[in-house]
N, C-alpha and C. Protein backbone atom coordinates (compact mmCIF):
# COMPACT_ATOMS: atom_id res chain seq x y z
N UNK A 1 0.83 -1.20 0.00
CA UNK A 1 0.00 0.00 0.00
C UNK A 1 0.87 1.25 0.00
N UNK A 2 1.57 1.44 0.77
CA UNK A 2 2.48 2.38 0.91
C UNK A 2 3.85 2.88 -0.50
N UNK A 3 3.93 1.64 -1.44
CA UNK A 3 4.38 1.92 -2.45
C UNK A 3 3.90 2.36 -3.25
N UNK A 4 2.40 1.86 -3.14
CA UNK A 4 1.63 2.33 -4.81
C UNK A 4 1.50 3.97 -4.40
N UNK A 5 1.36 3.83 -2.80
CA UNK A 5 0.86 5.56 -2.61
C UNK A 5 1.86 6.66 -2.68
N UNK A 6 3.41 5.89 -2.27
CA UNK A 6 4.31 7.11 -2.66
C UNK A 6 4.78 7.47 -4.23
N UNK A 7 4.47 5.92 -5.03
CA UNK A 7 4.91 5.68 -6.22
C UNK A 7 4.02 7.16 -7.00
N UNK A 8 2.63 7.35 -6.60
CA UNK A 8 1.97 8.10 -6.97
C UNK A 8 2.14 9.43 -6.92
N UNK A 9 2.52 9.74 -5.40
CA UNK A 9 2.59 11.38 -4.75
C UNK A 9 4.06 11.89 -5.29
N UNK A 10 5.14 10.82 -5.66
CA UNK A 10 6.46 11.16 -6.09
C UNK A 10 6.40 11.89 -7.57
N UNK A 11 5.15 12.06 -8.01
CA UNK A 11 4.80 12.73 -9.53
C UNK A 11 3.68 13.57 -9.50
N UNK A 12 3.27 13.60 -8.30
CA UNK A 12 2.93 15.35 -8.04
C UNK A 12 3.16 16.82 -8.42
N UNK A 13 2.17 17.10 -9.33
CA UNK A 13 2.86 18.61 -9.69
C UNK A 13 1.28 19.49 -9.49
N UNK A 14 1.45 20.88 -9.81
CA UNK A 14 -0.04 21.30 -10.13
C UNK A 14 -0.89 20.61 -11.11
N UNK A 15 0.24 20.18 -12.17
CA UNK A 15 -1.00 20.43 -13.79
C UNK A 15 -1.39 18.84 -13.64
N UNK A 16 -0.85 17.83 -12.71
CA UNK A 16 -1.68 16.61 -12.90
C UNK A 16 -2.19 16.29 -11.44
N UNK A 17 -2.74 16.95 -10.92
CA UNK A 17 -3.06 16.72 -9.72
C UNK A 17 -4.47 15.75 -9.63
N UNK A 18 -5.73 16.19 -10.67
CA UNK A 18 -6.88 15.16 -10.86
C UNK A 18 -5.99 14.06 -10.84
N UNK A 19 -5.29 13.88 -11.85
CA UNK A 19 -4.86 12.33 -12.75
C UNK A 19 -4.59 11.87 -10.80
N UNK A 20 -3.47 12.37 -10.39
CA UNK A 20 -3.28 11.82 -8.94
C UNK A 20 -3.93 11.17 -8.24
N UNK A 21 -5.56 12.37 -8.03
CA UNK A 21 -6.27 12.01 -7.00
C UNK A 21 -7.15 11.23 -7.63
N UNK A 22 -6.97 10.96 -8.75
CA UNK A 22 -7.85 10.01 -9.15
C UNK A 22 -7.60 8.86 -9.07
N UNK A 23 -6.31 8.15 -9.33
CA UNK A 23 -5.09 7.28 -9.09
C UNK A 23 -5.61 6.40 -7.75
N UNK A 24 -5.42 7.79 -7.21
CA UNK A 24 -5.30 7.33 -5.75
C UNK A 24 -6.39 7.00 -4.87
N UNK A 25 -7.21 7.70 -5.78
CA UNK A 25 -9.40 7.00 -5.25
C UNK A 25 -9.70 6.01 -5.87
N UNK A 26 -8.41 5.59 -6.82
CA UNK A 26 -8.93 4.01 -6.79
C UNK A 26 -8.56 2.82 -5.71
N UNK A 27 -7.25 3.17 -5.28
CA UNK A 27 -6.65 2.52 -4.42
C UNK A 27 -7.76 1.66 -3.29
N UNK A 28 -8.00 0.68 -3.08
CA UNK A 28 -8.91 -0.16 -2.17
C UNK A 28 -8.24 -0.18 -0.67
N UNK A 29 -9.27 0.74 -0.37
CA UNK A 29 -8.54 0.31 1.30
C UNK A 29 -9.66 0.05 2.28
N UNK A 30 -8.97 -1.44 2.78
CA UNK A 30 -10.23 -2.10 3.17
C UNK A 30 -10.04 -2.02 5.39
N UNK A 31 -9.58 -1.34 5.76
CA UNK A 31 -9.24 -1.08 7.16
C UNK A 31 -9.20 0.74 7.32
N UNK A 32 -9.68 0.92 8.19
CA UNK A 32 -8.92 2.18 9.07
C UNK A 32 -7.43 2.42 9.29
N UNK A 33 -7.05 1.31 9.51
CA UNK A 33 -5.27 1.39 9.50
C UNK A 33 -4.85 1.75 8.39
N UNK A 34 -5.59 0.97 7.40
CA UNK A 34 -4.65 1.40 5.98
C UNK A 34 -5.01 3.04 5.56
N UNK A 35 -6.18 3.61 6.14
CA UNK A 35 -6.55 4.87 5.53
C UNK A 35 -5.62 5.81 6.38
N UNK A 36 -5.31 5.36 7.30
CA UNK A 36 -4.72 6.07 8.34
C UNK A 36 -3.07 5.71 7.97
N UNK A 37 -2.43 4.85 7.39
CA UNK A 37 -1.25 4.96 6.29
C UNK A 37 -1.04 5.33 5.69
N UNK A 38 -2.33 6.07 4.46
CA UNK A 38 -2.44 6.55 3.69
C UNK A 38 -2.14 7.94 3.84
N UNK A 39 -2.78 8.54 4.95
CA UNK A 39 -3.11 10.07 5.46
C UNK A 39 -2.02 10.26 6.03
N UNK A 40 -0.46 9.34 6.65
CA UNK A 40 0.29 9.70 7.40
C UNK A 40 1.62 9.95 6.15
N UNK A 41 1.24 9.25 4.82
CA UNK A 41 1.97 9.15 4.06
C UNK A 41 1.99 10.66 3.23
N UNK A 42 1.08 10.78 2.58
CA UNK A 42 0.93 11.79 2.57
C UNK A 42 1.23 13.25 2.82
N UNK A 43 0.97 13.31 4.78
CA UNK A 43 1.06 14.19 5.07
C UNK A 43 2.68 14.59 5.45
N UNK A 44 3.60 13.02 5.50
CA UNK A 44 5.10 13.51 5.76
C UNK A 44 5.90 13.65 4.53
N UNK A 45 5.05 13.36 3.11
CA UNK A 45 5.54 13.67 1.80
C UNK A 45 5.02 15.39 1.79
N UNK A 46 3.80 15.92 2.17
CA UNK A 46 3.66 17.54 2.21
C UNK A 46 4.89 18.30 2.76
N UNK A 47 5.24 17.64 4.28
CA UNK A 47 6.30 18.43 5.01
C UNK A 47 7.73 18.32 4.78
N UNK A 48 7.44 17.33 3.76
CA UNK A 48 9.13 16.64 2.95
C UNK A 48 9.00 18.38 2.09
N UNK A 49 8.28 18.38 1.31
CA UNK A 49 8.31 19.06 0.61
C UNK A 49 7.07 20.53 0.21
N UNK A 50 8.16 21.25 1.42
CA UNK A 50 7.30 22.79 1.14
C UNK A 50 6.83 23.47 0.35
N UNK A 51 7.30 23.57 -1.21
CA UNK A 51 6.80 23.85 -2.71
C UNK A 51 5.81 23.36 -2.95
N UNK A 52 5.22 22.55 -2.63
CA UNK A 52 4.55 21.67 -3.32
C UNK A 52 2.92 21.59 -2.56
N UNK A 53 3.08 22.45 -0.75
CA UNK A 53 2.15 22.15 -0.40
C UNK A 53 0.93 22.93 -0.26
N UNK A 54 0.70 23.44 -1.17
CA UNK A 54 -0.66 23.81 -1.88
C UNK A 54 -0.86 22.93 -2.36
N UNK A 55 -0.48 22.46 -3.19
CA UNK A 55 -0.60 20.68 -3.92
C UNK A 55 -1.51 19.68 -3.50
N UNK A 56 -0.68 19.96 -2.22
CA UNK A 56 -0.92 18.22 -1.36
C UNK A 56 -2.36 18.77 -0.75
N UNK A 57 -2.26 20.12 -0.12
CA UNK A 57 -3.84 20.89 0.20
C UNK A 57 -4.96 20.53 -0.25
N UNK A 58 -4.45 20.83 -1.76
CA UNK A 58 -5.68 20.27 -2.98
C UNK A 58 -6.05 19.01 -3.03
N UNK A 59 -4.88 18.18 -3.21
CA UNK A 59 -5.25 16.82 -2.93
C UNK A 59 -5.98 16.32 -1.99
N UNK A 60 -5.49 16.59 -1.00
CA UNK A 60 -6.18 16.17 0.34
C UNK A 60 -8.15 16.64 0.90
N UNK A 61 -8.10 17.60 0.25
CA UNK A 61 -9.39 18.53 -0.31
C UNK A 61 -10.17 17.47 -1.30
N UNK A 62 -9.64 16.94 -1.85
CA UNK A 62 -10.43 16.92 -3.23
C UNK A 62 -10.42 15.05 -2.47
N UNK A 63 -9.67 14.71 -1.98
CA UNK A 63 -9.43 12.96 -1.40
C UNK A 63 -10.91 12.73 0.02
N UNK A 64 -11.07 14.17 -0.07
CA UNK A 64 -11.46 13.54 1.84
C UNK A 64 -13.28 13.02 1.10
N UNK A 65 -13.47 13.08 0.18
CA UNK A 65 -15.23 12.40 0.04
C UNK A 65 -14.81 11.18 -0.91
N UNK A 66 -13.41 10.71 -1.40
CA UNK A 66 -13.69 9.72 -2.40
C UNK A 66 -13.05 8.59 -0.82
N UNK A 67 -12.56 8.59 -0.63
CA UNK A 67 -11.93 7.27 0.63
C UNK A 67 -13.68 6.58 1.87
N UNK A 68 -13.43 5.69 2.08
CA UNK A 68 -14.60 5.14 2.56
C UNK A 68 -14.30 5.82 4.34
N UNK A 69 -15.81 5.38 4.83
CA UNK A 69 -15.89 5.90 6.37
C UNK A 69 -15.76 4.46 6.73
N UNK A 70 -15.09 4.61 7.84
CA UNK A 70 -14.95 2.55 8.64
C UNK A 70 -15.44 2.90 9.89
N UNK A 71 -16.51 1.92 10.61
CA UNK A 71 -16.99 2.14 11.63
C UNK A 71 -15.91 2.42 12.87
N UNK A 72 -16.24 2.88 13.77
CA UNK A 72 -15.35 3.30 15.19
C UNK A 72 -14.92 1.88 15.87
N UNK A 73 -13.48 1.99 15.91
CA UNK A 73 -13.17 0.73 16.71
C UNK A 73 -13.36 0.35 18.40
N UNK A 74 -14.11 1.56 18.80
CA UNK A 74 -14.45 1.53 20.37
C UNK A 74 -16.24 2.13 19.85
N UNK A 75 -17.03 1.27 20.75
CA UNK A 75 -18.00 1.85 20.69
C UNK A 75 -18.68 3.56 21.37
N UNK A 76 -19.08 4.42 20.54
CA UNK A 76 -19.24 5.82 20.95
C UNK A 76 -17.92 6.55 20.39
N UNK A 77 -16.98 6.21 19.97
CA UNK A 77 -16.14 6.82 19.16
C UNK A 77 -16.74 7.20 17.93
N UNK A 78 -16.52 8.52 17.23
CA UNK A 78 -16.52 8.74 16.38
C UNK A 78 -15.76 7.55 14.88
N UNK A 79 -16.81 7.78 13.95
CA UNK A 79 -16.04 6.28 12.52
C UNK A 79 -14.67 6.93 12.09
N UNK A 80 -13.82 6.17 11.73
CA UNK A 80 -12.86 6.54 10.76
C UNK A 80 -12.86 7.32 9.75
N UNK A 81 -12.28 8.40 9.23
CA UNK A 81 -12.78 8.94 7.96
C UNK A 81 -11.61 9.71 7.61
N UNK A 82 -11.12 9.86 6.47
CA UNK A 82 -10.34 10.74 5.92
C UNK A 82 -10.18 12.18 6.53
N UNK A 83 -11.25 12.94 7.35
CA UNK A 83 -10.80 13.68 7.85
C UNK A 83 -11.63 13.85 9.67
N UNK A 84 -10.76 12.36 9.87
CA UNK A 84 -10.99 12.61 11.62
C UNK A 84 -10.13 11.17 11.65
């Protein structure tokens, strides 16, 4: 998981950013852990690289309704979701 997702973000620019996030809303992720690999990957490829992070903004913007919600692993917890 973690390859296909850096393999992807390592060709990050403005002018293909759909193609990216599109790429990358196909990706099947079938756990909370893995979405939560996903989001950590991500976010230390943004702080790798300061140029770029309007970029990753957008991405992350445009990612948080295509990734699935996974129920809460404690009951009364809030579900998993791309942005919580």
């Amino acid at each position: 998981l973690n390859r296909s997702v850096m393999s992807l973000i390592n060709k990050i620019a403005p002018d293909n950013l759909q193609t990216i996030v599109n790429r990358l809303a196909m990706i099947e992720l079938d756990t909370a852990e893995e979405l939560q690999q996903v989001i950590a990957t991500v976010f230390k490829k943004a702080l790798d690289e300061p140029h770029y992070v309007e970029t990753y903004a957008d991405m992350m913007t445009a990612l948080r309704t295509r990734y699935p919600e996974f129920p809460a692993a404690v009951e009364g917890d809030p579900p998993s979701s791309f942005t919580r």
